[in-house]
C-alpha atoms as a PDB file:
ATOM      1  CA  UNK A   1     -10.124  -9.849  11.369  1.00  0.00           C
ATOM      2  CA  UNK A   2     -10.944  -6.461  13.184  1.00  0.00           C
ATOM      3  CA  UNK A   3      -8.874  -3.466  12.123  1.00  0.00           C
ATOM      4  CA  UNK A   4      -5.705  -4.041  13.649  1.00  0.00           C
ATOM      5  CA  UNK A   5      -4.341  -0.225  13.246  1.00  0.00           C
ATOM      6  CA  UNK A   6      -5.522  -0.013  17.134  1.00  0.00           C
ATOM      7  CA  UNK A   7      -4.216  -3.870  18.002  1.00  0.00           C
ATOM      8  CA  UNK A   8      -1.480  -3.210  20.579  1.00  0.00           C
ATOM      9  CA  UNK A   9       2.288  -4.075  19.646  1.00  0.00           C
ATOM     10  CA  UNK A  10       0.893  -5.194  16.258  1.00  0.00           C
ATOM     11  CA  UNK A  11       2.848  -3.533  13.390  1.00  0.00           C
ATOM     12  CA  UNK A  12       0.515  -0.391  11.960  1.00  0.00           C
ATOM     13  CA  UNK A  13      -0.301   1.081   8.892  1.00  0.00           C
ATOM     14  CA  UNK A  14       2.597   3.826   9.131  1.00  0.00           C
ATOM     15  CA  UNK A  15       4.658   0.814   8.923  1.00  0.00           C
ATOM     16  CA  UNK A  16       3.424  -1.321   5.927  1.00  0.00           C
ATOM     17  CA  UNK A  17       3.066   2.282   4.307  1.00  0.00           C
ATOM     18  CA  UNK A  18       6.993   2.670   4.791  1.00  0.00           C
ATOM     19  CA  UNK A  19       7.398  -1.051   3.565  1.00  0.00           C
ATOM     20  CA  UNK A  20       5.170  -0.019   0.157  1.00  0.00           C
ATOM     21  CA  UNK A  21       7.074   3.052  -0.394  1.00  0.00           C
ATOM     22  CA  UNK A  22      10.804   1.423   0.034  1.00  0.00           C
ATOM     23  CA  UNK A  23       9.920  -0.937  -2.782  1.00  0.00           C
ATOM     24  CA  UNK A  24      11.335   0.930  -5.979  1.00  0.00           C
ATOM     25  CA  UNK A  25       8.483   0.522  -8.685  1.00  0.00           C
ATOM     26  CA  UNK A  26       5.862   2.460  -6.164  1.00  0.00           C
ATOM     27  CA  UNK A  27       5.707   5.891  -6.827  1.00  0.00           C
ATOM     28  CA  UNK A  28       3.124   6.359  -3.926  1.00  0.00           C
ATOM     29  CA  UNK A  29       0.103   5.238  -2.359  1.00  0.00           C
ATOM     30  CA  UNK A  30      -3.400   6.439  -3.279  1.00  0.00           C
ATOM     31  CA  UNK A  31      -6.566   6.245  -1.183  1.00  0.00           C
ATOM     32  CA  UNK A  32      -8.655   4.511  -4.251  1.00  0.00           C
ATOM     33  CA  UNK A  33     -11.789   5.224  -4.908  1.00  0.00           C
ATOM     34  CA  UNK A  34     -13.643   8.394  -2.362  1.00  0.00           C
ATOM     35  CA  UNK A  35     -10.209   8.157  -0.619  1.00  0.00           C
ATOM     36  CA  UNK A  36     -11.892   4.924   1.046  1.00  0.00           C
ATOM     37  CA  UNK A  37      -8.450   2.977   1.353  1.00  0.00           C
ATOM     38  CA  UNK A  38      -7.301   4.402   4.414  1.00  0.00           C
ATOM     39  CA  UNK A  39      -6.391   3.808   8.121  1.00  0.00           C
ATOM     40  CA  UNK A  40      -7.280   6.634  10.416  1.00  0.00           C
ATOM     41  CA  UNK A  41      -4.884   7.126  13.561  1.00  0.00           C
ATOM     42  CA  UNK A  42      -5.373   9.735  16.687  1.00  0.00           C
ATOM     43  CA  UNK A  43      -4.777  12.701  14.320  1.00  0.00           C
ATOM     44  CA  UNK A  44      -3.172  10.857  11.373  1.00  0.00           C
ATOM     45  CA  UNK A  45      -4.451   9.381   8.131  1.00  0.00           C
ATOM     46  CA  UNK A  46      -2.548   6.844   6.387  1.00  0.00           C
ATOM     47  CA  UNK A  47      -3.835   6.934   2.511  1.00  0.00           C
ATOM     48  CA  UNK A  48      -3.229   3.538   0.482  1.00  0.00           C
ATOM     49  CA  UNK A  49      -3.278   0.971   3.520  1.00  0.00           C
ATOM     50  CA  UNK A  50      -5.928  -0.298   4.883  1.00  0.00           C
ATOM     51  CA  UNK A  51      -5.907  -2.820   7.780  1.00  0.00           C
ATOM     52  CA  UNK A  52      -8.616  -5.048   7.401  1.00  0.00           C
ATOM     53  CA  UNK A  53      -9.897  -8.697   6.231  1.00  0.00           C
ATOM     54  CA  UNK A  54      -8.133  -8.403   3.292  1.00  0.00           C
ATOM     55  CA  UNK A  55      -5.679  -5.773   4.010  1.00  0.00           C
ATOM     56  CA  UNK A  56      -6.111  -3.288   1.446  1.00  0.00           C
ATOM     57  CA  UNK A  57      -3.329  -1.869  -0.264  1.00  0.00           C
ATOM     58  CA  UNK A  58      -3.262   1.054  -3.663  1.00  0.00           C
ATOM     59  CA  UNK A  59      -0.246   2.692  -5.164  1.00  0.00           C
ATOM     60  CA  UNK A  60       0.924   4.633  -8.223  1.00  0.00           C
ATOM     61  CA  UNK A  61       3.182   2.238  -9.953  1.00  0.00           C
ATOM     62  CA  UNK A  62       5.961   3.279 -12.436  1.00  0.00           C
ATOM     63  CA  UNK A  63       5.862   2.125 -15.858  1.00  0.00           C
ATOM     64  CA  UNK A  64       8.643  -0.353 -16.838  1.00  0.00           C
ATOM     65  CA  UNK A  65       7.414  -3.557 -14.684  1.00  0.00           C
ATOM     66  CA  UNK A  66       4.434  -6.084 -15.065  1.00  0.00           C
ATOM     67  CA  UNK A  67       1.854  -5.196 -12.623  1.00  0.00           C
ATOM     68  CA  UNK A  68       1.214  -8.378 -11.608  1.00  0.00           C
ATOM     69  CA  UNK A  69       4.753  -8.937 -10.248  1.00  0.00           C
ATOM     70  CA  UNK A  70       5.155  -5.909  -8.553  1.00  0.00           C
ATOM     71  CA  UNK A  71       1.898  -5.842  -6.453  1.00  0.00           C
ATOM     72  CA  UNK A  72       3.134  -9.875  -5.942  1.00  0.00           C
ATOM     73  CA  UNK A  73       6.289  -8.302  -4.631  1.00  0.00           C
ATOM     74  CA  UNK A  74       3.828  -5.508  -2.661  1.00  0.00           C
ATOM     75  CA  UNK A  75       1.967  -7.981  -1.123  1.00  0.00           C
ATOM     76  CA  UNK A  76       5.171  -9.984   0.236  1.00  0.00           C
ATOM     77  CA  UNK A  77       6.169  -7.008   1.676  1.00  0.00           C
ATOM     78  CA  UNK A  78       3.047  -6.524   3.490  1.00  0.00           C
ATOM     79  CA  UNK A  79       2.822  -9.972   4.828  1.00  0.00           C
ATOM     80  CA  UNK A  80       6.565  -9.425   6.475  1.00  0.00           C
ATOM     81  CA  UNK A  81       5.898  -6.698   8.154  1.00  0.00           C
ATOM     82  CA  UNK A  82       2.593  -8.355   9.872  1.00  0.00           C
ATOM     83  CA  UNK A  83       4.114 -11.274  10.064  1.00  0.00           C
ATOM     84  CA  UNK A  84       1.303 -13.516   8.683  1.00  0.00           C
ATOM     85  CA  UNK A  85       2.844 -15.519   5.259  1.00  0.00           C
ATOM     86  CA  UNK A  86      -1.302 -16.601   5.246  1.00  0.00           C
ATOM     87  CA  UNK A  87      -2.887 -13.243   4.992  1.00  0.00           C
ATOM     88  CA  UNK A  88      -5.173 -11.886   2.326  1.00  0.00           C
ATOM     89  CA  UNK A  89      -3.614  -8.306   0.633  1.00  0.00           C
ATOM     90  CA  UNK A  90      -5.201  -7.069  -1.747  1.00  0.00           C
ATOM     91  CA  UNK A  91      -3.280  -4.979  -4.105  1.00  0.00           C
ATOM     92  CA  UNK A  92      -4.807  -1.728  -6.361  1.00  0.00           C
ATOM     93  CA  UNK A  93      -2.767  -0.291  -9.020  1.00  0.00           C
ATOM     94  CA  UNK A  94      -4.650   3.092  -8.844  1.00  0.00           C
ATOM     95  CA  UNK A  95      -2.322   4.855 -11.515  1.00  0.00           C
ATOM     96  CA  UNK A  96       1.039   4.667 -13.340  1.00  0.00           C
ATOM     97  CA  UNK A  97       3.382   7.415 -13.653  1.00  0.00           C
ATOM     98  CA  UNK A  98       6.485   7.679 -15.639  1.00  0.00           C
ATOM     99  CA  UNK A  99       9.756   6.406 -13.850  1.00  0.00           C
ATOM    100  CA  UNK A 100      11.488   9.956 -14.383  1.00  0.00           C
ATOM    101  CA  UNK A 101       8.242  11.756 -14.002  1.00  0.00           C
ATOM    102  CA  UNK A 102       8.871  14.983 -11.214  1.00  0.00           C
ATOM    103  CA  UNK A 103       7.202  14.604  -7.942  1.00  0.00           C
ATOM    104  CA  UNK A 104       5.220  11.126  -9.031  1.00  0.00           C
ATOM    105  CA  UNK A 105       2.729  12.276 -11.445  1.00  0.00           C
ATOM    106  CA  UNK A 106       1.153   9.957 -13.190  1.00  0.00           C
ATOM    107  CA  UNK A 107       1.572   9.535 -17.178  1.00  0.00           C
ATOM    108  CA  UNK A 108      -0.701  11.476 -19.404  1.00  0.00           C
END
């Protein structure tokens, strides 16, 4: 699969981004390692999502949850909003954070 963030009337990463971010255990998205999870737009970066074969997809999770459920649950999400049930997503927990933690910060 090319990157679809340039495939027109496909979905793009703003919106699996907003799909990610609605779900209430993510706290945000990260960019991984060297920031290299990423789609680049015409003057826009979208950190966390990258559209590729697998899609790509890191967040800051809050603590409370198993992991392995929630980026389950993540990975759904994604796969609506393309509209492939068959697509690879690959999920990163890049940190945790505390669920009342200000502002998303992860735990110490």
């Amino acid at each position: 699969m090319s990157e679809l963030a340039g495939d027109a009337g496909a979905p793009g990463p703003q919106a699996v981004a907003d799909a990610v971010l609605a779900h209430p255990s993510v706290l945000r998205l990260d960019g991984g390692p060297f920031g290299s999870i990423a789609s680049y737009l015409p003057g826009l970066r979208v950190q966390g999502v990258r559209l590729a074969d697998p899609v790509e997809i890191a967040v800051v999770l809050r603590l409370g949850r198993p992991f392995a459920e929630v980026a389950d649950e993540v990975a759904d999400r994604v796969r609506a909003v393309l509209g492939d049930d068959t697509l690879a997503v690959d999920v990163t927990v890049a940190d945790v954070g505390a669920a009342d933690a200000p502002g998303g910060a992860a735990a110490p």
